[in-house]
N, C-alpha and C. Protein backbone atom coordinates (compact mmCIF):
# COMPACT_ATOMS: atom_id res chain seq x y z
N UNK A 1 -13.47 0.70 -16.73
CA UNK A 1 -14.37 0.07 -15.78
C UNK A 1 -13.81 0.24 -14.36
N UNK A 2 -14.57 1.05 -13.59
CA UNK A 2 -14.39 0.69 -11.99
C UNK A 2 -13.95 0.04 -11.35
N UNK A 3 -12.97 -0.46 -10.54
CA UNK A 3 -13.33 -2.17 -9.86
C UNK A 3 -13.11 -1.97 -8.48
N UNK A 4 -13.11 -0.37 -8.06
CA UNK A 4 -13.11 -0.26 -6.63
C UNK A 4 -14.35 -0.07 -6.06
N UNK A 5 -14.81 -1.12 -4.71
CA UNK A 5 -16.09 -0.71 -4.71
C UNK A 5 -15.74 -0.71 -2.81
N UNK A 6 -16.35 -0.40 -1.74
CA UNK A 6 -16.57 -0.53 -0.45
C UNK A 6 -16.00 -1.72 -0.09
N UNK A 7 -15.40 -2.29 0.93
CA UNK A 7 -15.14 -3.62 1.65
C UNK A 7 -16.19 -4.13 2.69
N UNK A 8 -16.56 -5.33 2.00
CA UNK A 8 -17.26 -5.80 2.97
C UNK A 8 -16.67 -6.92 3.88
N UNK A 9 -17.69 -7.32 4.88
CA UNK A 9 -17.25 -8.38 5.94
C UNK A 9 -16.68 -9.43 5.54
N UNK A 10 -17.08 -9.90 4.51
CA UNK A 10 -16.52 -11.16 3.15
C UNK A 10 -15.28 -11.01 2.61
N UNK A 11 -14.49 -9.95 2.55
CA UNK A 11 -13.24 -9.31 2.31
C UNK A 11 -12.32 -9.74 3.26
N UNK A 12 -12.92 -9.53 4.40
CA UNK A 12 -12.20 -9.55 5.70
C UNK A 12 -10.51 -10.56 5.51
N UNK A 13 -10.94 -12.13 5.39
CA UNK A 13 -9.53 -12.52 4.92
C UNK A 13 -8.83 -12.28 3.93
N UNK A 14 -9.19 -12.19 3.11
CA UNK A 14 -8.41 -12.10 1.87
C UNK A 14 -7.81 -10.27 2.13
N UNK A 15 -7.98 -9.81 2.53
CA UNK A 15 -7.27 -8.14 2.72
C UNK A 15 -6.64 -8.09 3.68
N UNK A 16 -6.87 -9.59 5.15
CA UNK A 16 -5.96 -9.92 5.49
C UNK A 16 -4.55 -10.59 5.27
N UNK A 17 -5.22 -11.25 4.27
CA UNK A 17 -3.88 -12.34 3.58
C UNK A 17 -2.82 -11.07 3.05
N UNK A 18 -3.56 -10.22 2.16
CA UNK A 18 -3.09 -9.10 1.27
C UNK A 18 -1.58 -8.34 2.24
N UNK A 19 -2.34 -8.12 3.40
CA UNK A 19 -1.66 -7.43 4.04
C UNK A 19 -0.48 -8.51 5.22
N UNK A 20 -0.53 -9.37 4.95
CA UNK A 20 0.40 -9.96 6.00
C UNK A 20 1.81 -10.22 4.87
N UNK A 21 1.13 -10.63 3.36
CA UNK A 21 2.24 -11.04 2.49
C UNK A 21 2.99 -9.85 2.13
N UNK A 22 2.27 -8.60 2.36
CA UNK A 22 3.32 -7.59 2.13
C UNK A 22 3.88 -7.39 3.13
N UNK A 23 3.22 -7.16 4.71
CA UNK A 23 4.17 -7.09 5.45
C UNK A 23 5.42 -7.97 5.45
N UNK A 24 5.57 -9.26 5.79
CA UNK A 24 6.71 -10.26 5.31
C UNK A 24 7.49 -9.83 4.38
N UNK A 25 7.40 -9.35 3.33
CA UNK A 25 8.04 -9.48 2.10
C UNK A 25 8.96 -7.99 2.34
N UNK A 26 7.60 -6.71 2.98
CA UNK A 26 8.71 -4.86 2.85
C UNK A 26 9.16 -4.57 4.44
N UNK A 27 8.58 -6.07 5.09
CA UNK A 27 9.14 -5.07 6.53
C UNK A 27 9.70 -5.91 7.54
N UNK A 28 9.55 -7.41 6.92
CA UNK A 28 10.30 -8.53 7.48
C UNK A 28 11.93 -8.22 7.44
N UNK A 29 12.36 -7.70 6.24
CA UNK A 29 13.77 -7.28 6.37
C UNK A 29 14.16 -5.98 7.07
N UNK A 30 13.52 -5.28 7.15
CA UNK A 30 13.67 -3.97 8.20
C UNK A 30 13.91 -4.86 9.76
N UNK A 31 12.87 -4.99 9.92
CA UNK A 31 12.54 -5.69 11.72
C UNK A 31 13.43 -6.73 12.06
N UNK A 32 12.95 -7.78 11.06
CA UNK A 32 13.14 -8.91 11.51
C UNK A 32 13.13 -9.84 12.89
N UNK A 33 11.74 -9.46 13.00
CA UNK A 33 10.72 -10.00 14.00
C UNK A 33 10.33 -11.14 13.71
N UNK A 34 11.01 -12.21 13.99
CA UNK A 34 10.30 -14.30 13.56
C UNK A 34 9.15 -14.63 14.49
N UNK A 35 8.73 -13.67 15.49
CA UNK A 35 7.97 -14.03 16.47
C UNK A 35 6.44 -13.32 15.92
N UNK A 36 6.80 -11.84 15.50
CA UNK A 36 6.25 -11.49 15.40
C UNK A 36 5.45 -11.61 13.42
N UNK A 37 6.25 -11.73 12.81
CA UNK A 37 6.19 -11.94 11.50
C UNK A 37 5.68 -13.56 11.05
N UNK A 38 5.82 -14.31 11.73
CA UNK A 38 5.65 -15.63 11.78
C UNK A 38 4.58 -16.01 12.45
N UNK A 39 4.49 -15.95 13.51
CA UNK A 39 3.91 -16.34 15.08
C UNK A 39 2.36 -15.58 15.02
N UNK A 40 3.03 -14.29 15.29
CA UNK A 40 1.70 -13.80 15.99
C UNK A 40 0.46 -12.91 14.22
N UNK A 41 1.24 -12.61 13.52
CA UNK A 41 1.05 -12.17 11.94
C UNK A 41 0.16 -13.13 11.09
N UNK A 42 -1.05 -14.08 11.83
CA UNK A 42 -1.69 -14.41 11.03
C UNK A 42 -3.00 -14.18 10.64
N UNK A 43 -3.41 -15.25 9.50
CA UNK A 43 -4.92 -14.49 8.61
C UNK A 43 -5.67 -14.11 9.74
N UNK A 44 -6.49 -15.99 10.98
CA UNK A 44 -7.41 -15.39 11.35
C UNK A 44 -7.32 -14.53 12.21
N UNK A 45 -6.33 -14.56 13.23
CA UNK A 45 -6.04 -13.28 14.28
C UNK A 45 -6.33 -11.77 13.64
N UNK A 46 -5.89 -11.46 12.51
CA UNK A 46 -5.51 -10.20 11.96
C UNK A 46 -7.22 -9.91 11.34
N UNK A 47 -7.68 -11.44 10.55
CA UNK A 47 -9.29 -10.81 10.12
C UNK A 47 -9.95 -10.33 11.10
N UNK A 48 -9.84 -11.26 12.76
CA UNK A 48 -10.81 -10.62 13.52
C UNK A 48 -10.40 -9.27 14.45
N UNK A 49 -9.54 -8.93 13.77
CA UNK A 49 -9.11 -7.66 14.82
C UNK A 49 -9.83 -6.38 13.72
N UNK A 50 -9.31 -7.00 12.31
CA UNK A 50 -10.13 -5.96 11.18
C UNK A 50 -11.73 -5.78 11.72
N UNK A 51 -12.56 -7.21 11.83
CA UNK A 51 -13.55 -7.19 12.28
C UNK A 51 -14.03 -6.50 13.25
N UNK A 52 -13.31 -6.87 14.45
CA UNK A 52 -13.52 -5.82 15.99
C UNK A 52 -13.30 -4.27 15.90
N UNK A 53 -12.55 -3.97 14.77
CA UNK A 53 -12.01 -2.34 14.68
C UNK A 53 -13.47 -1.71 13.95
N UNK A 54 -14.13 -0.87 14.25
CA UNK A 54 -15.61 -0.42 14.17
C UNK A 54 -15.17 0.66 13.02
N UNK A 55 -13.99 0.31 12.62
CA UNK A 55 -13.81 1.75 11.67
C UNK A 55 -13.21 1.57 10.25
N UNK A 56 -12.84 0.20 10.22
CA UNK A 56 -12.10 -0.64 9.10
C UNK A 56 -12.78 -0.81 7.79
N UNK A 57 -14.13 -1.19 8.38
CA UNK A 57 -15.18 -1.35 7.05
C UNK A 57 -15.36 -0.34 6.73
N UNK A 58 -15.40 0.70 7.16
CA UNK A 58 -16.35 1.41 6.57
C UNK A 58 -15.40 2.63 6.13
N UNK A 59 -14.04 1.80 6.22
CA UNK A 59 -12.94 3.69 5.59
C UNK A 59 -11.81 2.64 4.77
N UNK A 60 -12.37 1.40 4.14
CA UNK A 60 -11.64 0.56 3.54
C UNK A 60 -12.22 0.15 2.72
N UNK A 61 -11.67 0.43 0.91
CA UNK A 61 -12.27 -0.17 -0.30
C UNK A 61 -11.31 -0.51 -0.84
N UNK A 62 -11.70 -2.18 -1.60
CA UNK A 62 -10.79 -2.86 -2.21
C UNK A 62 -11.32 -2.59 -3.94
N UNK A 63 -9.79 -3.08 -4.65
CA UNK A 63 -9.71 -3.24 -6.06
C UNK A 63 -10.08 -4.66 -5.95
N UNK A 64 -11.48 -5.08 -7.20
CA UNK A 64 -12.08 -6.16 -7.26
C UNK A 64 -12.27 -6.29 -8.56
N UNK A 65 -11.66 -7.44 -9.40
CA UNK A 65 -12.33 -7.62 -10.53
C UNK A 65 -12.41 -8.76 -10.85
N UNK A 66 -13.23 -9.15 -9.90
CA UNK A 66 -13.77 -11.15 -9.95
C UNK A 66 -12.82 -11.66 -8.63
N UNK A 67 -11.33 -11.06 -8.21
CA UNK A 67 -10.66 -11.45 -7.33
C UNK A 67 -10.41 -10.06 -6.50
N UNK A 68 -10.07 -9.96 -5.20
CA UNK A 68 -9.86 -9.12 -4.42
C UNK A 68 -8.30 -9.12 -4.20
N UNK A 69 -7.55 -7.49 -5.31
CA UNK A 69 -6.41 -8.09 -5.56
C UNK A 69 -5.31 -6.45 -4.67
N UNK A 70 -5.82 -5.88 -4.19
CA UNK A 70 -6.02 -4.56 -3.66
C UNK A 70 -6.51 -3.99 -2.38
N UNK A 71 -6.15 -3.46 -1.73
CA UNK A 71 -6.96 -2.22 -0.94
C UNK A 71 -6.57 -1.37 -0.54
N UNK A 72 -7.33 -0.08 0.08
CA UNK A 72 -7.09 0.80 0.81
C UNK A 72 -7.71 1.66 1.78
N UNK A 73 -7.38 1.90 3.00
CA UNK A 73 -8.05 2.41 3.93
C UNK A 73 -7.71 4.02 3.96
N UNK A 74 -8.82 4.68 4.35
CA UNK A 74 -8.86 6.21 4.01
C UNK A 74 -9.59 6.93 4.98
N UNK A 75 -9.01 7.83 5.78
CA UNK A 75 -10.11 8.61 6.80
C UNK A 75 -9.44 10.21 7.00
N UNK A 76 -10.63 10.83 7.28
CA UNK A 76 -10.03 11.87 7.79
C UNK A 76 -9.26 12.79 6.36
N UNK A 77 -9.02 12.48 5.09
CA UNK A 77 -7.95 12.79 4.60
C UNK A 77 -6.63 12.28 4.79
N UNK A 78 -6.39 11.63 5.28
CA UNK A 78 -5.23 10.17 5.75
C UNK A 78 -5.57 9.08 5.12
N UNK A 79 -4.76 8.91 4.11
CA UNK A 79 -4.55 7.25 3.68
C UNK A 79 -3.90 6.42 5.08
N UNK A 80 -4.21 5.53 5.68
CA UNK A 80 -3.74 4.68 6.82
C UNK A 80 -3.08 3.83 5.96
N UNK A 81 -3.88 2.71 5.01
CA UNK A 81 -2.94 1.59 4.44
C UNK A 81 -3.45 1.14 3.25
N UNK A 82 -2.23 0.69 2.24
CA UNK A 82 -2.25 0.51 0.94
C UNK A 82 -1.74 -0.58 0.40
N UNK A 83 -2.59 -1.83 0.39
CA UNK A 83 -1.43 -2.87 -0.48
C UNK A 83 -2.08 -3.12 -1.17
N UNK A 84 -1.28 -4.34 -2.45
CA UNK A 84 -1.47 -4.65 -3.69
C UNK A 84 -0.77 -5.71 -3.11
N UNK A 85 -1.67 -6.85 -3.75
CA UNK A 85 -1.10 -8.41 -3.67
C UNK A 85 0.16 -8.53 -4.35
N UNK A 86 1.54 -9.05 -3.93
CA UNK A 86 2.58 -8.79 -4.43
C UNK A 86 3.14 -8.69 -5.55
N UNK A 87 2.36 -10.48 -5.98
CA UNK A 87 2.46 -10.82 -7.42
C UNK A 87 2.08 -9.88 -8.73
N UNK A 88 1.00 -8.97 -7.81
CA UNK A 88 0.53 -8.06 -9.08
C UNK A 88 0.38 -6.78 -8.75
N UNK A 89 1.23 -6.57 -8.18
CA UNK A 89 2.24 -5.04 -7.95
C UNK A 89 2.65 -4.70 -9.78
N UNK A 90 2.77 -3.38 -9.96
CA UNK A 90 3.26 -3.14 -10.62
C UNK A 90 2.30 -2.90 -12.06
N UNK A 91 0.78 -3.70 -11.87
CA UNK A 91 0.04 -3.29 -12.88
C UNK A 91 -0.86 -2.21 -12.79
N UNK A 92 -1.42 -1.24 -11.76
CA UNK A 92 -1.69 -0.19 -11.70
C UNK A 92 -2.69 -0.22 -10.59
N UNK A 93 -2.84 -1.18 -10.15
CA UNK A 93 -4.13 -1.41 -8.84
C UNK A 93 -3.42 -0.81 -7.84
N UNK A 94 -2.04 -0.65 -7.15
CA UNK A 94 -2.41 0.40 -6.06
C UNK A 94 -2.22 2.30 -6.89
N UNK A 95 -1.99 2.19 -8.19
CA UNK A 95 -2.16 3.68 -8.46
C UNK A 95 -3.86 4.01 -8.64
N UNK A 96 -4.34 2.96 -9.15
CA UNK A 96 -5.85 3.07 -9.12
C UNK A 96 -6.77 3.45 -7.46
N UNK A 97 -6.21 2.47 -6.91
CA UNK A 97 -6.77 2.90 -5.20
C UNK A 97 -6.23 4.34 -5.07
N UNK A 98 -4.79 4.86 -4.93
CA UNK A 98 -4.39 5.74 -4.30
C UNK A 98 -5.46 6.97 -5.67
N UNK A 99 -5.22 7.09 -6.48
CA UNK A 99 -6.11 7.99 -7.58
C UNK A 99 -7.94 7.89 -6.71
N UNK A 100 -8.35 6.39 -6.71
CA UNK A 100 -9.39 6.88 -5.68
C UNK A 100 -9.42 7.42 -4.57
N UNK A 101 -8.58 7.42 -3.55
CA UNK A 101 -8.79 7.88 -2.20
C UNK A 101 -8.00 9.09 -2.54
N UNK A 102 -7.57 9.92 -3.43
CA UNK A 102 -7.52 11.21 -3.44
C UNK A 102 -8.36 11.98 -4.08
N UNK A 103 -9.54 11.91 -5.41
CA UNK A 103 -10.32 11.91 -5.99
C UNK A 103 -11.63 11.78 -4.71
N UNK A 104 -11.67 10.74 -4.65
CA UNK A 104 -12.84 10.52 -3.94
C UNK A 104 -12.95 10.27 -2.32
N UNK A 105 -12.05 10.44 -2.12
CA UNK A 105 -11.86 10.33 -0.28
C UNK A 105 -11.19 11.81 0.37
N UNK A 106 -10.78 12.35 -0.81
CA UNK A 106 -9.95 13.91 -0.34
C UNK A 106 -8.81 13.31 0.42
N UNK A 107 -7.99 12.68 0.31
CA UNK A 107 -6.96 11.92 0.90
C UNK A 107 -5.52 12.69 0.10
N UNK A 108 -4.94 13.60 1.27
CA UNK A 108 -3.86 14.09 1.07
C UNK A 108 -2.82 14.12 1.56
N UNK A 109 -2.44 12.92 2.81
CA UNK A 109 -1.70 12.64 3.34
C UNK A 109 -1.34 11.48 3.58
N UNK A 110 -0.27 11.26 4.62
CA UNK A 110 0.27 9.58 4.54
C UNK A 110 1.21 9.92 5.47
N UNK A 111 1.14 8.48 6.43
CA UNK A 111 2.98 8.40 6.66
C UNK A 111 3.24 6.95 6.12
N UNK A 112 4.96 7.10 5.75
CA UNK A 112 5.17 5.97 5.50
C UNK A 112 6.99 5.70 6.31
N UNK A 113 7.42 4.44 5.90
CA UNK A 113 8.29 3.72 7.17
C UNK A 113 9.42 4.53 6.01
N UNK A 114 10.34 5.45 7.15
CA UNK A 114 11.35 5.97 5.93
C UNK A 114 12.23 5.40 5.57
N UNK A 115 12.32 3.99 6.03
CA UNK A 115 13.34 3.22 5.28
C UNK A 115 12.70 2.54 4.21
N UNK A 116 11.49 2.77 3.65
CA UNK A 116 10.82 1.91 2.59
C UNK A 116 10.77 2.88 1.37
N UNK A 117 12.05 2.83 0.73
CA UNK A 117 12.26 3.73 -0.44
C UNK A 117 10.94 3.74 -1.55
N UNK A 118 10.53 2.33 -1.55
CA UNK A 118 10.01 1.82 -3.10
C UNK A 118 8.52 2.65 -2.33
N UNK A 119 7.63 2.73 -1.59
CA UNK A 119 6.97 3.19 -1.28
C UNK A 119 6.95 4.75 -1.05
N UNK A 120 7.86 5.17 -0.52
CA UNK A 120 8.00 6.56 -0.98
C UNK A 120 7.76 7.40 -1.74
N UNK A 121 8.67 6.28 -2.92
CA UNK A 121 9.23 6.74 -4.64
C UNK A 121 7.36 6.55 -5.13
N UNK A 122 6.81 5.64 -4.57
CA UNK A 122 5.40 5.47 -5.36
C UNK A 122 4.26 6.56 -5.33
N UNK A 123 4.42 6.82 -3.99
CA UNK A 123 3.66 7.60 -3.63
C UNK A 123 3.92 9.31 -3.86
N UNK A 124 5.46 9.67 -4.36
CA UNK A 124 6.41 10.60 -4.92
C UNK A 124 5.46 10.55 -6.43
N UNK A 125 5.44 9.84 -7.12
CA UNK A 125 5.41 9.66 -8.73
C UNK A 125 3.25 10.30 -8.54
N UNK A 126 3.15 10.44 -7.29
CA UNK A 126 1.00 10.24 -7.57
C UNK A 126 1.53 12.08 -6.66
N UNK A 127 2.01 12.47 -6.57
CA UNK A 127 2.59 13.95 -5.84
C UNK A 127 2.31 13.96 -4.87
N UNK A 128 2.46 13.36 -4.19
CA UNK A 128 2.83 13.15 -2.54
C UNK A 128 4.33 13.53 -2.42
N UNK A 129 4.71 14.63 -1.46
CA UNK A 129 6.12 14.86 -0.95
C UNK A 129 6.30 14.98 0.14
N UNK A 130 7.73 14.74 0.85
CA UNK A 130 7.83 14.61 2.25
C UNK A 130 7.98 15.96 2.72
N UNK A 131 7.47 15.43 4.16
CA UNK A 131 7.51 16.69 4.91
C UNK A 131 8.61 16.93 5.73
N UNK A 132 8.77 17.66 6.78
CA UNK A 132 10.01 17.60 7.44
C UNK A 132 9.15 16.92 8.75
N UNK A 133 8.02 16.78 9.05
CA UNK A 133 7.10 15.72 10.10
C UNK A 133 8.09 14.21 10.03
N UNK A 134 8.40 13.65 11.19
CA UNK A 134 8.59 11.99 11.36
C UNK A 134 8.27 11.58 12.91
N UNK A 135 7.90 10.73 13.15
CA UNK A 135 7.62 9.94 14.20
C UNK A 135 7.94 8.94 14.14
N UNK A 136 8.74 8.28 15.89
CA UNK A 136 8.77 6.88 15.70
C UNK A 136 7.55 5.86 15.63
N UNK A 137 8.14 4.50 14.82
CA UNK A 137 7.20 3.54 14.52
C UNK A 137 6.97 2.89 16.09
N UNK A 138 5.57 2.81 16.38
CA UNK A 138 5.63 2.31 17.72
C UNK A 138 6.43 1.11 17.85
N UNK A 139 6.98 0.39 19.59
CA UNK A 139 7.87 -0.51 19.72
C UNK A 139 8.89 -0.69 18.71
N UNK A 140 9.64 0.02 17.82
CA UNK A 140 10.86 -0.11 16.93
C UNK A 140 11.76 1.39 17.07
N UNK A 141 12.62 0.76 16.48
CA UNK A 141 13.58 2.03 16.34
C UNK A 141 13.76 2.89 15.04
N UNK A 142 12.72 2.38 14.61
CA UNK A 142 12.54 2.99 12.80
C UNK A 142 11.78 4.24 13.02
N UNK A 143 11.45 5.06 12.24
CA UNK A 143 10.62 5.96 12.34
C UNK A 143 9.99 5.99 10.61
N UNK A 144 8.62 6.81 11.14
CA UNK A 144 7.61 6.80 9.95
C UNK A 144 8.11 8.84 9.18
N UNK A 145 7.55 9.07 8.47
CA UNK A 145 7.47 10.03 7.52
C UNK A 145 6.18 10.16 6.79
N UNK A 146 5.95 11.55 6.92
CA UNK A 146 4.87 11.93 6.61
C UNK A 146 4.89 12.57 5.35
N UNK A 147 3.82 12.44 4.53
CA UNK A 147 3.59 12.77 2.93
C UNK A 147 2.50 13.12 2.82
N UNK A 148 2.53 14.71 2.19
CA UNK A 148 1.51 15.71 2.07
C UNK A 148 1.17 15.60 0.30
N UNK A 149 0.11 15.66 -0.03
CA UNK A 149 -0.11 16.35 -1.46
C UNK A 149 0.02 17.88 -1.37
C-alpha cells in the first residue's frame, strides 16, 4: 500500500515539528547553536515560512498512514530534504520516500552535511555516492557534500 501522497497546507506543522526534532537531535551537536536551535527553530515560525515559500507544497510529499510520519522535498532532480520522525527512523519510511523521489521525481542528487555520517551511509545503501563537489554550509564552518546516483 502507498502512503506517500502530495503535502498539503494541513501538513504544514506537523513536517514542521518533523523537521525541527531532527534538526536538534543530527545537527544540534555539530553547531551547537542554543539561540538558534532553541530560540529562533520553532513550529510556528518555521510552518509559516514553509507556507510563504511558493515552492514547498508543491515539490514536498509526505509518508502518511493515518499519521504524518515522513517527508520529502524534491525538485529539479535534487532531493532538498528528508526526514523521518525520529522515533520511527529505522522502519523504512525515509527508504520509502527516497525510493519515491527517485522512481517518481527522477531525483538523483543530494547534498548532505559531511559530518553527518549516518546520513551519508543511508543514502550510500539507496546508491547515492559522493562526489568530489562540497560547499560551505551557509553562516558555519561545516561544509555540505554532494551525492550523485
Amino acid at each position: 500500500m502507498n502512503h506517500i501522497r502530495p503535502a498539503q497546507e494541513s501538513d504544514l506543522p506537523r513536517i514542521a515539528e518533523i523537521y525541527i526534532f531532527n534538526y536538534r537531535l543530527n545537527f544540534y551537536p555539530i553547531f551547537k547553536n542554543d539561540d538558534y536551535y532553541f530560540h529562533e527553530l520553532q513550529v510556528p515560525a518555521l510552518t509559516e515560512d514553509f507556507r510563504r515559500d511558493s515552492t514547498f507544497l508543491r515539490s514536498t510529499y509526505v509518508y502518511d498512514d493515518g499519521v504524518v510520519k515522513g517527508f520529502i522535498q524534491a525538485e529539479n532532480g535534487e532531493i532538498r530534504k528528508l526526514f523521518v520522525e525520529p522515533v520511527l527512523q529505522g522502519h523504512g519510511i525515509g527508504s520509502a520516500l527516497l525510493e519515491f523521489a527517485v522512481d517518481s521525481l527522477s531525483a538523483e542528487s543530494l547534498w548532505a552535511l559531511e559530518k553527518n555520517s549516518r546520513a551519508i551511509a543511508f543514502y550510500g545503501r539507496h546508491g547515492f555516492r559522493l562526489t568530489d563537489e562540497r560547499k560551505p554550509e551557509d553562516d558555519t564552518e561545516e561544509y555540505l557534500v554532494r551525492m550523485m546516483r
